[in-house]
Protein backbone atom coordinates (compact mmCIF):
# COMPACT_ATOMS: atom_id res chain seq x y z
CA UNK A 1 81.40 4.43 -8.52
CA UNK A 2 83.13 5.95 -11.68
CA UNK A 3 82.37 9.49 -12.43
CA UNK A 4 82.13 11.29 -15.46
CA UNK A 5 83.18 14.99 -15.52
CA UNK A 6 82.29 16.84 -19.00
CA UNK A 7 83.61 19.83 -19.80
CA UNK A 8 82.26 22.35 -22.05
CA UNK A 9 84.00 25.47 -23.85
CA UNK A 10 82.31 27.98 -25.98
CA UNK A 11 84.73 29.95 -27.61
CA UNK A 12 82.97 33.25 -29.30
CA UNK A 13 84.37 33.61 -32.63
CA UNK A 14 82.94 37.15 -33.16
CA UNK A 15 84.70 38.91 -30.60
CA UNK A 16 86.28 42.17 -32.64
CA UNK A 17 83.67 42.00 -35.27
CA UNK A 18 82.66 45.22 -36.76
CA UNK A 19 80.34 45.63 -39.25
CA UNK A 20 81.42 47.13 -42.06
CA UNK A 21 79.73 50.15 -44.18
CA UNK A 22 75.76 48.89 -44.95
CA UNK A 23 74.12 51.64 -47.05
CA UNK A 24 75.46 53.59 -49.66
CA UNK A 25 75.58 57.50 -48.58
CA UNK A 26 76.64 56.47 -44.89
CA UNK A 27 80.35 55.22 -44.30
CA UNK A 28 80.49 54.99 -40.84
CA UNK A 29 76.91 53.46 -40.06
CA UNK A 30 75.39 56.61 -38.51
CA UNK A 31 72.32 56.02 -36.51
CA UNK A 32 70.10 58.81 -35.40
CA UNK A 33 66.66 59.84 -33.72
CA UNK A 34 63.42 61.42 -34.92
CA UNK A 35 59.64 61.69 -34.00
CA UNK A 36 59.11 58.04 -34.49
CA UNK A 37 61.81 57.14 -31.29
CA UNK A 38 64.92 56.58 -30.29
CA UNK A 39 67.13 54.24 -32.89
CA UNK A 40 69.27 52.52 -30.18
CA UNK A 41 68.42 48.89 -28.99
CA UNK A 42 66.25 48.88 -26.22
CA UNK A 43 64.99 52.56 -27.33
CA UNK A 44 61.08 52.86 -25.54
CA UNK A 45 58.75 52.59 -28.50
CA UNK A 46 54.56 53.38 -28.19
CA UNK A 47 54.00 49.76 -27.12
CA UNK A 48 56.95 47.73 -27.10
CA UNK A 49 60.82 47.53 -27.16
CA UNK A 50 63.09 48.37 -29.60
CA UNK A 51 64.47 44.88 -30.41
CA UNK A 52 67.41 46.09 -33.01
CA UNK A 53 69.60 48.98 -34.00
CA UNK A 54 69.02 51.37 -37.02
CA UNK A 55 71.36 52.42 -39.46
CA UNK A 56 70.60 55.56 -41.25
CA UNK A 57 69.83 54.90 -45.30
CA UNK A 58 68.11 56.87 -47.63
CA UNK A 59 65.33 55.41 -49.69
CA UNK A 60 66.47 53.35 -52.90
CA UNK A 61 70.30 53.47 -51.65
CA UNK A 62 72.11 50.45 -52.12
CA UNK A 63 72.88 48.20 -49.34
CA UNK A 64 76.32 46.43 -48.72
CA UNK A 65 77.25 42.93 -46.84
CA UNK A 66 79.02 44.56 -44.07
CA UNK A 67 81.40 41.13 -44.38
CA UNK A 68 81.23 38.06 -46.27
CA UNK A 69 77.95 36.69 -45.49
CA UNK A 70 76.19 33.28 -46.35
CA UNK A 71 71.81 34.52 -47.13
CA UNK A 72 69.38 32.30 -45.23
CA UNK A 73 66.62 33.20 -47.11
CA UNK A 74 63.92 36.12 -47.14
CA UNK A 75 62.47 38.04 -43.43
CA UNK A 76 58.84 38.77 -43.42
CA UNK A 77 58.60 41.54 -41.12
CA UNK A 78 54.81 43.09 -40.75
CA UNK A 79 51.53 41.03 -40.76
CA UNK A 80 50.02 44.04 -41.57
CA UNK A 81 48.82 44.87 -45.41
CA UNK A 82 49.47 48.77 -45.12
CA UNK A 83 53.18 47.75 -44.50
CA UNK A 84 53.25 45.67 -47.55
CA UNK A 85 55.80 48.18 -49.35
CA UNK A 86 58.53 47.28 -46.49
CA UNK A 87 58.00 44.20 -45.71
CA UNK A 88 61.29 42.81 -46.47
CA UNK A 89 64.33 41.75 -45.74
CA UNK A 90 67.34 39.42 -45.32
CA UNK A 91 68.28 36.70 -42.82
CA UNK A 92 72.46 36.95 -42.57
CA UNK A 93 75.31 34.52 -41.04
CA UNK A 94 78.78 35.72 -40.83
CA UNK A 95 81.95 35.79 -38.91
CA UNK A 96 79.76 33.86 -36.18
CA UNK A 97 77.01 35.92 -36.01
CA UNK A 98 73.37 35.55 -36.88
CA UNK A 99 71.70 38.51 -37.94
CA UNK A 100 68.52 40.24 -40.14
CA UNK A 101 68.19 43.24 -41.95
CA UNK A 102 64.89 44.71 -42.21
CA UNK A 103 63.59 47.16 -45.06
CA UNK A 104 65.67 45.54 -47.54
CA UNK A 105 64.96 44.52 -50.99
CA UNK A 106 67.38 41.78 -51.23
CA UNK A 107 68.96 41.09 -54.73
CA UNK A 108 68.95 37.09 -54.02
CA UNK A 109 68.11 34.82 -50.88
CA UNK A 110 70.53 31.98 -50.90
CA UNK A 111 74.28 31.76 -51.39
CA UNK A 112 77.45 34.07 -50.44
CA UNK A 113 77.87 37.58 -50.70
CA UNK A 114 81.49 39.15 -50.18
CA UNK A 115 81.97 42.05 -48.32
CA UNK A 116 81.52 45.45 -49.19
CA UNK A 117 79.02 43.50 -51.97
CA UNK A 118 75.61 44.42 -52.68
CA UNK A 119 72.60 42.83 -51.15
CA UNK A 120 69.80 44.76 -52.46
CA UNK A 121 68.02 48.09 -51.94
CA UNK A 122 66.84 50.00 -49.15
CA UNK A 123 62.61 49.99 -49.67
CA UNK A 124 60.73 53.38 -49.59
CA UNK A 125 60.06 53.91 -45.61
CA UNK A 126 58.86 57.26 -46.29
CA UNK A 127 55.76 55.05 -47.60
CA UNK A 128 54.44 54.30 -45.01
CA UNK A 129 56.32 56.78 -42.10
CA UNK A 130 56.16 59.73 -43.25
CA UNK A 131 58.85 61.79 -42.10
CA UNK A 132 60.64 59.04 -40.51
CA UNK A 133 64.85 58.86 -40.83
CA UNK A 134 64.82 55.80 -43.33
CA UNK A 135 67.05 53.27 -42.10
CA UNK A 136 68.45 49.61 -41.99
CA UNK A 137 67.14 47.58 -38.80
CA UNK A 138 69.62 45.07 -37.51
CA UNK A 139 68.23 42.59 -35.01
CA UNK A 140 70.27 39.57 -34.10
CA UNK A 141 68.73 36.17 -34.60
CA UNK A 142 69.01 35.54 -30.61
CA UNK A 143 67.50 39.12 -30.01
CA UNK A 144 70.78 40.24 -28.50
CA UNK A 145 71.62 43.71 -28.66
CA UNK A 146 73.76 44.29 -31.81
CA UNK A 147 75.58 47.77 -30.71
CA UNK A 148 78.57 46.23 -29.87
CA UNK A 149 79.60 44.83 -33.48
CA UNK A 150 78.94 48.83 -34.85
């Protein structure tokens, strides 16, 4: 009997990847915490998990490719109607990585953007939170938590 051994290596290509500055008005991607919850991945929310990290932007600010990026087209975010005026964003794929940006009115949906490029502009949070720190969501496309590429 002949056997057949198969071997299998997965070599990560993002390990060392950093995201570079995403919103005009906040170099270093600062994240913080208000009334609405915790910003962090995993944060406790009223019903459910935090599934992404926030990145503090004000309203209107521009938003940067944080490296060159290919755009996979446009992320519906809400179902809901009273969310309509931030229900946008911005499915990524660079150095390895699969990844959304949420609140974002992208500039275009397909093709390359370089890094430090624009994408689009950070939609009016304050909308429909009132009060809330306005902010970029990054969620990975496997749901994985995204703090350690920040």
């Amino acid at each position: 009997m002949k056997r057949i051994i198969v071997l299998s290596v997965v070599l990560c290509l993002c390990e060392g990847v950093r995201f570079g500055q995403l919103c005009n008005g906040n170099p270093t991607n600062r994240r913080t915490s208000d009334s609405w919850g915790g910003r962090h991945y995993g944060a406790r929310r009223r019903t459910r998990t935090h599934g992404g990290l926030d990145i503090s932007c004000a309203d209107g600010s521009v938003v940067y490719a944080p490296f060159d990026v290919t755009l996979h087209g446009r992320v519906i975010v809400y179902t809901d109607p009273k969310k309509a005026a931030i229900n946008n964003g911005i499915n990524l794929r660079g150095e390895g990585l699969c990844f959304k940006l949420f609140y974002v009115q992208p500039d275009k949906t397909s093709g390359s953007v370089a890094r430090g490029e624009r994408l689009g502009v950070m939609l009016n949070m304050q909308s429909v939170y009132p009060g809330i720190t306005s902010h970029v969501h990054v969620q990975m496309c496997n749901k994985t938590d995204p703090t350690p590429y920040f």
